[in-house]
N, C-alpha and C. Protein backbone atom coordinates (compact mmCIF):
# COMPACT_ATOMS: atom_id res chain seq x y z
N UNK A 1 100.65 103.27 77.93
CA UNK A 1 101.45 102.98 76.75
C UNK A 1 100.51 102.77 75.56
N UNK A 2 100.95 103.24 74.44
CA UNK A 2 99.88 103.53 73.25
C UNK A 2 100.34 101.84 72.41
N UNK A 3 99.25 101.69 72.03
CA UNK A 3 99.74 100.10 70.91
C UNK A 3 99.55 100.43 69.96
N UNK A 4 100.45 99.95 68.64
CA UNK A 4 100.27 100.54 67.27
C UNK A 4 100.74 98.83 66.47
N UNK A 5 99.68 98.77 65.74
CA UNK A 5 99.50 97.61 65.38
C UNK A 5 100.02 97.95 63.73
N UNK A 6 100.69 97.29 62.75
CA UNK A 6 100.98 97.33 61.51
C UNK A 6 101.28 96.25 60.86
N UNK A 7 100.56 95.52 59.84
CA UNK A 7 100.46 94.53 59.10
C UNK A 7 101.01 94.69 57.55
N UNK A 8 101.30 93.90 57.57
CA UNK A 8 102.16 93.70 55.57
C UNK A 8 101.70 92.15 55.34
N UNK A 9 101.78 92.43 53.99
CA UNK A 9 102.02 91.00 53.52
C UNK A 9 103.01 90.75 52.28
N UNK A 10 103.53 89.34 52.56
CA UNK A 10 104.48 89.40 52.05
C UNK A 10 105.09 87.86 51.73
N UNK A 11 105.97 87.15 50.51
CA UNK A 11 106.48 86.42 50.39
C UNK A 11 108.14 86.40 50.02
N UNK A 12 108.61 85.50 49.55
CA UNK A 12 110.19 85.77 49.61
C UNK A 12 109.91 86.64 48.63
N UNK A 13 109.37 86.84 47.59
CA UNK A 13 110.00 87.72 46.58
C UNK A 13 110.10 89.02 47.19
N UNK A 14 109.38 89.68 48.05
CA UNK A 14 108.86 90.90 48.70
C UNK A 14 109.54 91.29 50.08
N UNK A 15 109.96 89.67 50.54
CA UNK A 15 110.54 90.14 51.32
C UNK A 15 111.84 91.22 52.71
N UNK A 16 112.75 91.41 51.35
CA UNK A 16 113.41 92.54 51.81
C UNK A 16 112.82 93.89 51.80
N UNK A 17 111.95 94.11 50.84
CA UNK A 17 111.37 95.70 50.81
C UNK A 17 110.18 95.50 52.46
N UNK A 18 109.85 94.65 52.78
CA UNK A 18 108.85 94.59 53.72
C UNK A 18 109.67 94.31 54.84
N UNK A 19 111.19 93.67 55.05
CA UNK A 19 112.22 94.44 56.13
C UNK A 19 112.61 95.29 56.26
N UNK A 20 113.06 96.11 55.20
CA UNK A 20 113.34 97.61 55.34
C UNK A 20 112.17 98.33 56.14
N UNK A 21 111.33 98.37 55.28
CA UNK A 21 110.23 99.44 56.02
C UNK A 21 109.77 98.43 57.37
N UNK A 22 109.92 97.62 57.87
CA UNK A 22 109.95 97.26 59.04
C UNK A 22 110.96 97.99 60.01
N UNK A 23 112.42 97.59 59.57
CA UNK A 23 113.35 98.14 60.07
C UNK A 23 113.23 99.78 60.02
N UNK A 24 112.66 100.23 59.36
CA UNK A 24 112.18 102.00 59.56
C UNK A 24 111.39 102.61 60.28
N UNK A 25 110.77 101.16 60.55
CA UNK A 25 109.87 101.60 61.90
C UNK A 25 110.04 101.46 62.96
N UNK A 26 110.92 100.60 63.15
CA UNK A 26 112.02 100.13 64.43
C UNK A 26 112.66 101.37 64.88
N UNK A 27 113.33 101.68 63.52
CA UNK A 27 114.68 102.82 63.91
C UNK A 27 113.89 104.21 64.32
N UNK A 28 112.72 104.29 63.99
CA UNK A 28 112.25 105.81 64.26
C UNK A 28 110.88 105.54 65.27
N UNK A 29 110.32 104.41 65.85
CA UNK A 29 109.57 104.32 66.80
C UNK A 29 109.40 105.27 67.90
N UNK A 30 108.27 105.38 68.76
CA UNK A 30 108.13 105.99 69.76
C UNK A 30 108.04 105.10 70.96
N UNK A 31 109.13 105.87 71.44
CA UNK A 31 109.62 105.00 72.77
C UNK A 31 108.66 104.53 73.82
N UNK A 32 107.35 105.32 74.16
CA UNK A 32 106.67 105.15 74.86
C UNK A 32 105.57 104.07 74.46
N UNK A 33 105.39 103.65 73.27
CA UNK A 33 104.35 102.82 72.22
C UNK A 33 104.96 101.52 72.28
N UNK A 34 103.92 100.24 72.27
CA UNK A 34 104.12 99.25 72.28
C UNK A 34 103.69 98.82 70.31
N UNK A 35 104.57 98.06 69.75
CA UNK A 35 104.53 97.66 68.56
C UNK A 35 103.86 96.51 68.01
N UNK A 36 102.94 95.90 67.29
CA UNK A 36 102.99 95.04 66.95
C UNK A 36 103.02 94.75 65.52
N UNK A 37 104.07 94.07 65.02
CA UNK A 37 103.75 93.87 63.11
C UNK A 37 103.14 92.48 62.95
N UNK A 38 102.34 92.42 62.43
CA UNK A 38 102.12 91.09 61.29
C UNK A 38 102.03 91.31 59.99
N UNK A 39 102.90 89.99 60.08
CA UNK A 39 103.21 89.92 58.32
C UNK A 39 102.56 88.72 57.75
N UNK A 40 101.43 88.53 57.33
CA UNK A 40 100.74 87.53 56.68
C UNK A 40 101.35 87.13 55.91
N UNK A 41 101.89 85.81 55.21
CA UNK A 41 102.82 85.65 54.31
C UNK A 41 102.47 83.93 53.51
N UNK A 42 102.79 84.04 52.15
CA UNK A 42 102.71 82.79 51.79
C UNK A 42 104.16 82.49 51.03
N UNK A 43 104.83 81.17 50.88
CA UNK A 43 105.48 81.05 50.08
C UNK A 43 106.98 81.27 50.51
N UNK A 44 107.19 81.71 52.15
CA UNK A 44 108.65 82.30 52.58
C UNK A 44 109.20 81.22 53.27
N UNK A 45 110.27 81.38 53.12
CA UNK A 45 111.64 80.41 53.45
C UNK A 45 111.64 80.50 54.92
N UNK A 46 111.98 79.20 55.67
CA UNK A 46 112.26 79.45 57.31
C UNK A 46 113.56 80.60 57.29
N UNK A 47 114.70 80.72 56.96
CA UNK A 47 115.51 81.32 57.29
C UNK A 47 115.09 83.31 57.12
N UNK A 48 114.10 83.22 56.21
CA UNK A 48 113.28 84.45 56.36
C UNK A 48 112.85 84.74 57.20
N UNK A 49 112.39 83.54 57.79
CA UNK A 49 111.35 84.38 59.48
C UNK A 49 112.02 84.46 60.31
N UNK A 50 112.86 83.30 60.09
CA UNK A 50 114.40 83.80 61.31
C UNK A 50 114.60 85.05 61.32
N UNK A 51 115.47 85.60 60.35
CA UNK A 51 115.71 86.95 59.60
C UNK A 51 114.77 87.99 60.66
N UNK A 52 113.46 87.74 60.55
CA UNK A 52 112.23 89.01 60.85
C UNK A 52 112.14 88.62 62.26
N UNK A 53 112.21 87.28 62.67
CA UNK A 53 112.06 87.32 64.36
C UNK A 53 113.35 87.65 64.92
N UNK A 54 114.48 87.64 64.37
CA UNK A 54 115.14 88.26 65.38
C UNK A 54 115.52 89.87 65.49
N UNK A 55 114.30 90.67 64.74
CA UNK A 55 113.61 92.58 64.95
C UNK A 55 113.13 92.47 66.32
N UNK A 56 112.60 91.48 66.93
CA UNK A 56 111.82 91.45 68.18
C UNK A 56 112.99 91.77 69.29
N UNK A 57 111.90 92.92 69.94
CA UNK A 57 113.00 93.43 71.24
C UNK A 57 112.00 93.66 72.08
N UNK A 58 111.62 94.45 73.43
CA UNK A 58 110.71 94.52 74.51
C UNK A 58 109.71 95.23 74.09
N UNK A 59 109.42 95.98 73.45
CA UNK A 59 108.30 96.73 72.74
C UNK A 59 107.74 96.36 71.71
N UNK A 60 108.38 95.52 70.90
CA UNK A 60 108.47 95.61 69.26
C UNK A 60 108.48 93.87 68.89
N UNK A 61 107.19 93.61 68.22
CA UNK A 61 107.17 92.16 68.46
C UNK A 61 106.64 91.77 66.98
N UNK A 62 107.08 91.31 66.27
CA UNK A 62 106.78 90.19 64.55
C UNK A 62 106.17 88.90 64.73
N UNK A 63 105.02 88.94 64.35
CA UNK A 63 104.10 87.92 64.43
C UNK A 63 103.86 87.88 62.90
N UNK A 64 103.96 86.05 62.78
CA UNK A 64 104.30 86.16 61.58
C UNK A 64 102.87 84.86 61.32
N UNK A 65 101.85 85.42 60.22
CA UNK A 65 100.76 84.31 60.15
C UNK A 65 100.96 83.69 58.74
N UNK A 66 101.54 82.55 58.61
CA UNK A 66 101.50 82.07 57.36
C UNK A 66 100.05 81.65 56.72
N UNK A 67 99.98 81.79 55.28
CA UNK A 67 98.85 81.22 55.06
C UNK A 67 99.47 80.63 53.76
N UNK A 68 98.21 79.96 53.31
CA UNK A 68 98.25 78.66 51.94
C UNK A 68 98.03 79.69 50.74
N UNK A 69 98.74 80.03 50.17
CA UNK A 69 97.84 80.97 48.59
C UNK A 69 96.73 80.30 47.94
N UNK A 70 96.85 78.91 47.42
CA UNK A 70 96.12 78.36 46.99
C UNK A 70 94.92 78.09 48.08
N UNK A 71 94.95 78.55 49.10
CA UNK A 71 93.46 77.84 50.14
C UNK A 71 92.90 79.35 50.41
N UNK A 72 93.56 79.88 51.77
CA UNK A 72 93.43 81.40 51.72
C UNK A 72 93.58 83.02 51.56
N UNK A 73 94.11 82.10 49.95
CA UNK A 73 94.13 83.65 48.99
C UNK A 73 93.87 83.53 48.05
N UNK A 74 93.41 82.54 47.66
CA UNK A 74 92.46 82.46 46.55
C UNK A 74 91.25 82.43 46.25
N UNK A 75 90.71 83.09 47.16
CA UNK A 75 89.49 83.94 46.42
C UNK A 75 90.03 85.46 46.21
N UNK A 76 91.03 85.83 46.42
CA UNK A 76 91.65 87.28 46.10
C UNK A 76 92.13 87.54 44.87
N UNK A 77 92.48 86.01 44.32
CA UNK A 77 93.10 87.12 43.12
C UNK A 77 92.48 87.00 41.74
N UNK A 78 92.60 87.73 41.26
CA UNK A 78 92.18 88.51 39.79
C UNK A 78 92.01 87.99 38.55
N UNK A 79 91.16 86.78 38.34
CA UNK A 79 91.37 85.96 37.12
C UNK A 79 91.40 86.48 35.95
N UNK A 80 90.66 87.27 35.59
CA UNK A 80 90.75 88.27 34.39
C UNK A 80 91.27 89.58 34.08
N UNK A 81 92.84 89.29 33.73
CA UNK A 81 93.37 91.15 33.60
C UNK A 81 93.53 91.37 31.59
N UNK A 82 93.13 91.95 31.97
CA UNK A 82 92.79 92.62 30.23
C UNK A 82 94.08 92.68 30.11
């Protein structure tokens, strides 16, 4: 069985466009492939992850890693935009 690993990131604002194309990968998967998504995420509502953990079926599994924006994602972002 082949494993296909796919990561997003994402917060509530983002969050439905990063279910859809979840859910697109669900609906058109290969049956023989084991799935895994993580969605690194800061800033999302429990009833959101509810929402994304219940995509999980025997192949197809949402692992969801929260992180702090202010701790580890901030050295990412962009202090100076012209």
């Amino acid at each position: 069985m082949n494993k296909v690993n796919v990561c997003f990131i994402a917060d509530d604002n983002y969050i439905m466009q990063t279910s859809g194309a979840i859910t697109a990968i669900l609906m058109n998967k290969d049956k023989k492939s084991k799935y895994e998504v993580y969605i690194l995420c800061s800033n999302i509502s429990s009833d959101n992850i509810k929402k994304l953990k219940e995509l999980n079926t025997t192949n197809f599994k949402i692992n969801i890693i929260k992180l702090r924006a202010d701790k580890e994602l901030a050295q990412y972002r962009i202090k100076d935009i012209p």
